[in-house]
N, C-alpha and C. Protein backbone atom coordinates (compact mmCIF):
# COMPACT_ATOMS: atom_id res chain seq x y z
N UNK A 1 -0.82 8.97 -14.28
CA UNK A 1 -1.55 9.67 -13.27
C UNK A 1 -1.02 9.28 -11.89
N UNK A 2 -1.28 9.85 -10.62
CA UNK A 2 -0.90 10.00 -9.33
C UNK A 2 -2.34 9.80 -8.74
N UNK A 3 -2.22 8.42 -7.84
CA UNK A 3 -3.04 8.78 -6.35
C UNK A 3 -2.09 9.05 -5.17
N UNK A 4 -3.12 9.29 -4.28
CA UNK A 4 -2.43 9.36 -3.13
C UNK A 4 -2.93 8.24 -2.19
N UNK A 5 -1.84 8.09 -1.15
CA UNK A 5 -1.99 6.18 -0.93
C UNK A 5 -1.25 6.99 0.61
N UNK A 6 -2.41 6.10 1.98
CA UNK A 6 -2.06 6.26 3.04
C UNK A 6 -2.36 5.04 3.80
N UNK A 7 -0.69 4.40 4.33
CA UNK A 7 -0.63 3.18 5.03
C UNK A 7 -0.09 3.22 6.57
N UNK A 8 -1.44 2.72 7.14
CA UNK A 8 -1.44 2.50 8.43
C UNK A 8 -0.54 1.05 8.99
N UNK A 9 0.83 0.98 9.36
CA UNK A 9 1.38 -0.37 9.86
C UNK A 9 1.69 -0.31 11.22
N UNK A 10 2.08 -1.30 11.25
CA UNK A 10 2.29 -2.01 12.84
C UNK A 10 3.44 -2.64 12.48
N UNK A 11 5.07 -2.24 13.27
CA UNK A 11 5.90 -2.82 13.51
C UNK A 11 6.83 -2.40 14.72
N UNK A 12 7.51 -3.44 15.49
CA UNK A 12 8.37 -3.26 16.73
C UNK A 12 6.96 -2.75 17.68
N UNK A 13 6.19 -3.03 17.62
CA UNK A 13 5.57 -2.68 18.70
C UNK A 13 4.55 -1.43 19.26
N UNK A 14 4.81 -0.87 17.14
CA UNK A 14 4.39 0.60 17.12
C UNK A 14 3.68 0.65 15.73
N UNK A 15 2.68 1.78 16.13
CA UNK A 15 1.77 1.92 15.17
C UNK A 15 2.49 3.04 14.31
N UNK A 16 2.54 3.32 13.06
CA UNK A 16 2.97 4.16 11.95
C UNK A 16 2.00 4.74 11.11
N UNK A 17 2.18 5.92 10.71
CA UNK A 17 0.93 6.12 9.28
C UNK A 17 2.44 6.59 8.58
N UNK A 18 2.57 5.97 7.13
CA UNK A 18 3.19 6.77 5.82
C UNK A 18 2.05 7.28 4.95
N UNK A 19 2.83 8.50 4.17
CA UNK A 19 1.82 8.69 3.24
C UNK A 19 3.03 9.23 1.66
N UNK A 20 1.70 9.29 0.79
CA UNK A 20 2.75 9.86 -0.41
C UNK A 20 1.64 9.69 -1.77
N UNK A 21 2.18 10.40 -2.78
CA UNK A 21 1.29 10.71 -3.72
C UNK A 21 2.43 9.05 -4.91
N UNK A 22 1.97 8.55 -5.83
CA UNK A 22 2.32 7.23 -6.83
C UNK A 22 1.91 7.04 -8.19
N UNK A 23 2.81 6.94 -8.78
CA UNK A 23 2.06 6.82 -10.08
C UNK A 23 1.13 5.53 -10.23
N UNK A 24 0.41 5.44 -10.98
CA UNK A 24 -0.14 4.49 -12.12
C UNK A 24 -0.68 4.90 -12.75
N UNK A 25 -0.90 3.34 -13.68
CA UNK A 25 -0.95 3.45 -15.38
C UNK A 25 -2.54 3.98 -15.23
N UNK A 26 -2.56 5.09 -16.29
CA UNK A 26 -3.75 5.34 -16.87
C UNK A 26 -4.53 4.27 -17.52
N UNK A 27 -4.49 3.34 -18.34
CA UNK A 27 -5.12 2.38 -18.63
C UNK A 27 -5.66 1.37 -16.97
N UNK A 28 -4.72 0.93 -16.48
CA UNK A 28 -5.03 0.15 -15.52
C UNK A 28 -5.61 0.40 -14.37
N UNK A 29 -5.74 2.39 -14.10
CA UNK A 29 -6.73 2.36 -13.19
C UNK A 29 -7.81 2.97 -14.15
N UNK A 30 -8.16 2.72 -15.09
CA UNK A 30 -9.37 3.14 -15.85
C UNK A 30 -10.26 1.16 -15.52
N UNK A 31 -9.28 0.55 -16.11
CA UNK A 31 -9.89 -0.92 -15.90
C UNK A 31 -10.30 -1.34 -14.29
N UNK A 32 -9.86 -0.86 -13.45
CA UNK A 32 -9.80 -1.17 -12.11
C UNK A 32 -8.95 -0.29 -11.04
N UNK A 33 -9.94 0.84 -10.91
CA UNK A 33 -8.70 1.53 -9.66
C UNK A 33 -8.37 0.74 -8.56
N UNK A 34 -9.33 0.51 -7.87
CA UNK A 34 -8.70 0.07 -6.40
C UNK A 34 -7.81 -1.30 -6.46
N UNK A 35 -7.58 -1.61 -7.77
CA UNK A 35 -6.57 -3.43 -7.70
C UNK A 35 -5.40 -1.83 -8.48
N UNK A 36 -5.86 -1.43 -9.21
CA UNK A 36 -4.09 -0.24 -9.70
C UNK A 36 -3.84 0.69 -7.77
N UNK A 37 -4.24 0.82 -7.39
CA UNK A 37 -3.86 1.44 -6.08
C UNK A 37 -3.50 0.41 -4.87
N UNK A 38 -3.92 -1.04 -5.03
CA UNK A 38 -3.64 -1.81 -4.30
C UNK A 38 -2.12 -2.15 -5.02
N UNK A 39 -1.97 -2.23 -6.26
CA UNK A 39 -0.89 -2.90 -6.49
C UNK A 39 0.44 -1.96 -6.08
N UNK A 40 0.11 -0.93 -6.41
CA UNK A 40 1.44 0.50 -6.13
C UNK A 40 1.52 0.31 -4.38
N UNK A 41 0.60 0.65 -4.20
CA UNK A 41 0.75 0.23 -1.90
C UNK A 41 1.11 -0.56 -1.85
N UNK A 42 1.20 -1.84 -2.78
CA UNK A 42 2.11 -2.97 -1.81
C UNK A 42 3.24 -3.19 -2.48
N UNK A 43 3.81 -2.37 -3.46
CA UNK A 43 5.42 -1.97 -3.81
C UNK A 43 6.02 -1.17 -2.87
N UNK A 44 5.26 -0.48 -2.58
CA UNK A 44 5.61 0.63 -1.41
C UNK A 44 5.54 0.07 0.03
N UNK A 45 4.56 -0.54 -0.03
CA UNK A 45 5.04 -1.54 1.64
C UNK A 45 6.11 -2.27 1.85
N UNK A 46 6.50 -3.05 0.50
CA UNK A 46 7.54 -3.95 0.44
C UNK A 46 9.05 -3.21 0.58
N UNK A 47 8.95 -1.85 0.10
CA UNK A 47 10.29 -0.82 0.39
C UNK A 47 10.53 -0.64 1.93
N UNK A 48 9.31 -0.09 2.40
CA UNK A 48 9.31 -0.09 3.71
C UNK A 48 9.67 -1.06 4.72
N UNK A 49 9.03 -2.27 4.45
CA UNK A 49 9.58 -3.26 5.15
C UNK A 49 10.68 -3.80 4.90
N UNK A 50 11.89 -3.23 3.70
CA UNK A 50 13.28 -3.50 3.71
C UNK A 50 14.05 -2.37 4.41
N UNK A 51 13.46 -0.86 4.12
CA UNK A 51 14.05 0.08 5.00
C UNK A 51 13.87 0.39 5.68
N UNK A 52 13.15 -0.38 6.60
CA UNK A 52 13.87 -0.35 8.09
C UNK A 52 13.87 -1.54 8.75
N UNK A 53 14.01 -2.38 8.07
CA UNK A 53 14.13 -3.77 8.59
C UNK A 53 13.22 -4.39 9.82
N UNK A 54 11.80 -4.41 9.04
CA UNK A 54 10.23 -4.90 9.79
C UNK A 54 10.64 -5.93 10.88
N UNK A 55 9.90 -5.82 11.70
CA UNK A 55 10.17 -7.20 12.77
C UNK A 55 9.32 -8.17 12.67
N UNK A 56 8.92 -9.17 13.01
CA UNK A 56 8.42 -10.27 12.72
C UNK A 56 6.79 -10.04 13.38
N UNK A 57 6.39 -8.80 14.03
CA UNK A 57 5.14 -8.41 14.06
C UNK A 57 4.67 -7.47 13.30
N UNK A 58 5.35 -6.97 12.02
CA UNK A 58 5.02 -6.32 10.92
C UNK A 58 3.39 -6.61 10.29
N UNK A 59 2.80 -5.50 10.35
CA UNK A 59 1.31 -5.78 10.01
C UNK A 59 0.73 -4.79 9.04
N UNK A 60 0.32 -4.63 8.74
CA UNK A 60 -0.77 -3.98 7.86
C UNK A 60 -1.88 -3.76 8.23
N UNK A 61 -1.98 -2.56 9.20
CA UNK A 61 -3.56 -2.57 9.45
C UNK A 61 -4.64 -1.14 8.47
N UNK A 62 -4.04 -0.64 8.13
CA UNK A 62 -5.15 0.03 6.93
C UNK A 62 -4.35 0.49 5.75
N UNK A 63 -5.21 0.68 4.63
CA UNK A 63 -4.39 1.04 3.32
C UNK A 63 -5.70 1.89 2.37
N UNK A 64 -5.71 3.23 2.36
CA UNK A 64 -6.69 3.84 1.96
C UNK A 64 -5.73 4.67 0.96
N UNK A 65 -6.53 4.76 -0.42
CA UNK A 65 -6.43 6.05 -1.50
C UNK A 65 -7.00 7.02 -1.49
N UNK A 66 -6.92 8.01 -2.16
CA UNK A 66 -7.37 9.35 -2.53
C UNK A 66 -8.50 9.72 -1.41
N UNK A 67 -8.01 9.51 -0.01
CA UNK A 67 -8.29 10.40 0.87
C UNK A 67 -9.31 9.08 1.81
N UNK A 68 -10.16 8.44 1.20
CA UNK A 68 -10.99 7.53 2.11
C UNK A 68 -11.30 6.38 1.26
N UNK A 69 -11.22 5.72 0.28
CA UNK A 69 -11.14 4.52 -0.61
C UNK A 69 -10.18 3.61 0.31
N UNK A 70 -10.91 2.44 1.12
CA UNK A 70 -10.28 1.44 1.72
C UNK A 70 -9.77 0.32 0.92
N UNK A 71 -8.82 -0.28 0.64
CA UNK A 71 -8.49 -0.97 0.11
C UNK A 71 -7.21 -2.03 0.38
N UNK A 72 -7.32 -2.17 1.75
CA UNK A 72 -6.61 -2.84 3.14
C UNK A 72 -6.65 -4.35 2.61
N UNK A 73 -7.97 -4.74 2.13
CA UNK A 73 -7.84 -6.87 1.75
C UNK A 73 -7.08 -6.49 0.33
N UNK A 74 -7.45 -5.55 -0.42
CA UNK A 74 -6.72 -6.22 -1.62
C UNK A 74 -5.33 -6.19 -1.67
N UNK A 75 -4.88 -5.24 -0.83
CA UNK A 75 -3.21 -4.77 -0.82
C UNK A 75 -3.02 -6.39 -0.10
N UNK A 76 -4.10 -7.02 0.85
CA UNK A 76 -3.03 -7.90 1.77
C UNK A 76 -3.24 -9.12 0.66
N UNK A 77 -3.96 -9.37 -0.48
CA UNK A 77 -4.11 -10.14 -1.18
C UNK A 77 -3.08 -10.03 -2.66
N UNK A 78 -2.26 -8.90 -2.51
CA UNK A 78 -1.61 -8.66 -3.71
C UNK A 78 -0.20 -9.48 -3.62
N UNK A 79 0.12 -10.76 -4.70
CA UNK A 79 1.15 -11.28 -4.19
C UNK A 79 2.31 -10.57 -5.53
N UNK A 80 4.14 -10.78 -5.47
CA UNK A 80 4.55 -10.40 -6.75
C UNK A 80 4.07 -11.70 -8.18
N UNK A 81 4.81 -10.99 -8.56
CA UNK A 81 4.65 -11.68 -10.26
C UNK A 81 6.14 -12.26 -10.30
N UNK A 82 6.61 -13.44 -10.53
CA UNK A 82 7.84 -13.75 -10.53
C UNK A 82 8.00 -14.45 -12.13
């Protein structure tokens, strides 16, 4: 399945909105949407902040799904899996 995932950042000095529709697992947002929509936004933040090379005031100030579902602490609480 597909949500749609809209991230509000802060870098160089400037505010940004991206947006875009993402998969996840059907099982895992049946168990927990907003930790399956937090986890896809912060794969997708982490792209972002390699393509275009974030500056050291790179921020995260909102992270909402399927139109108004806030979910801004858990994305900033999502670390990888190594």
């Amino acid at each position: 399945m597909y949500i749609n995932i809209k991230v509000y950042l802060h870098s160089k000095g400037t505010k940004f909105l991206q947006s875009g529709s993402f998969p996840v697992s059907n099982s895992d947002y049946k168990k927990d949407p907003d930790w399956a929509g937090a986890v896809a936004a912060y794969g997708w933040i982490q792209q972002i902040k390699n393509n275009y090379a974030a500056s050291e005031d790179f921020r995260i100030d909102q992270v909402v799904y399927n139109d108004d579902i806030d979910i801004t602490e858990l994305v900033r609480n999502v670390r990888p899996i190594i």
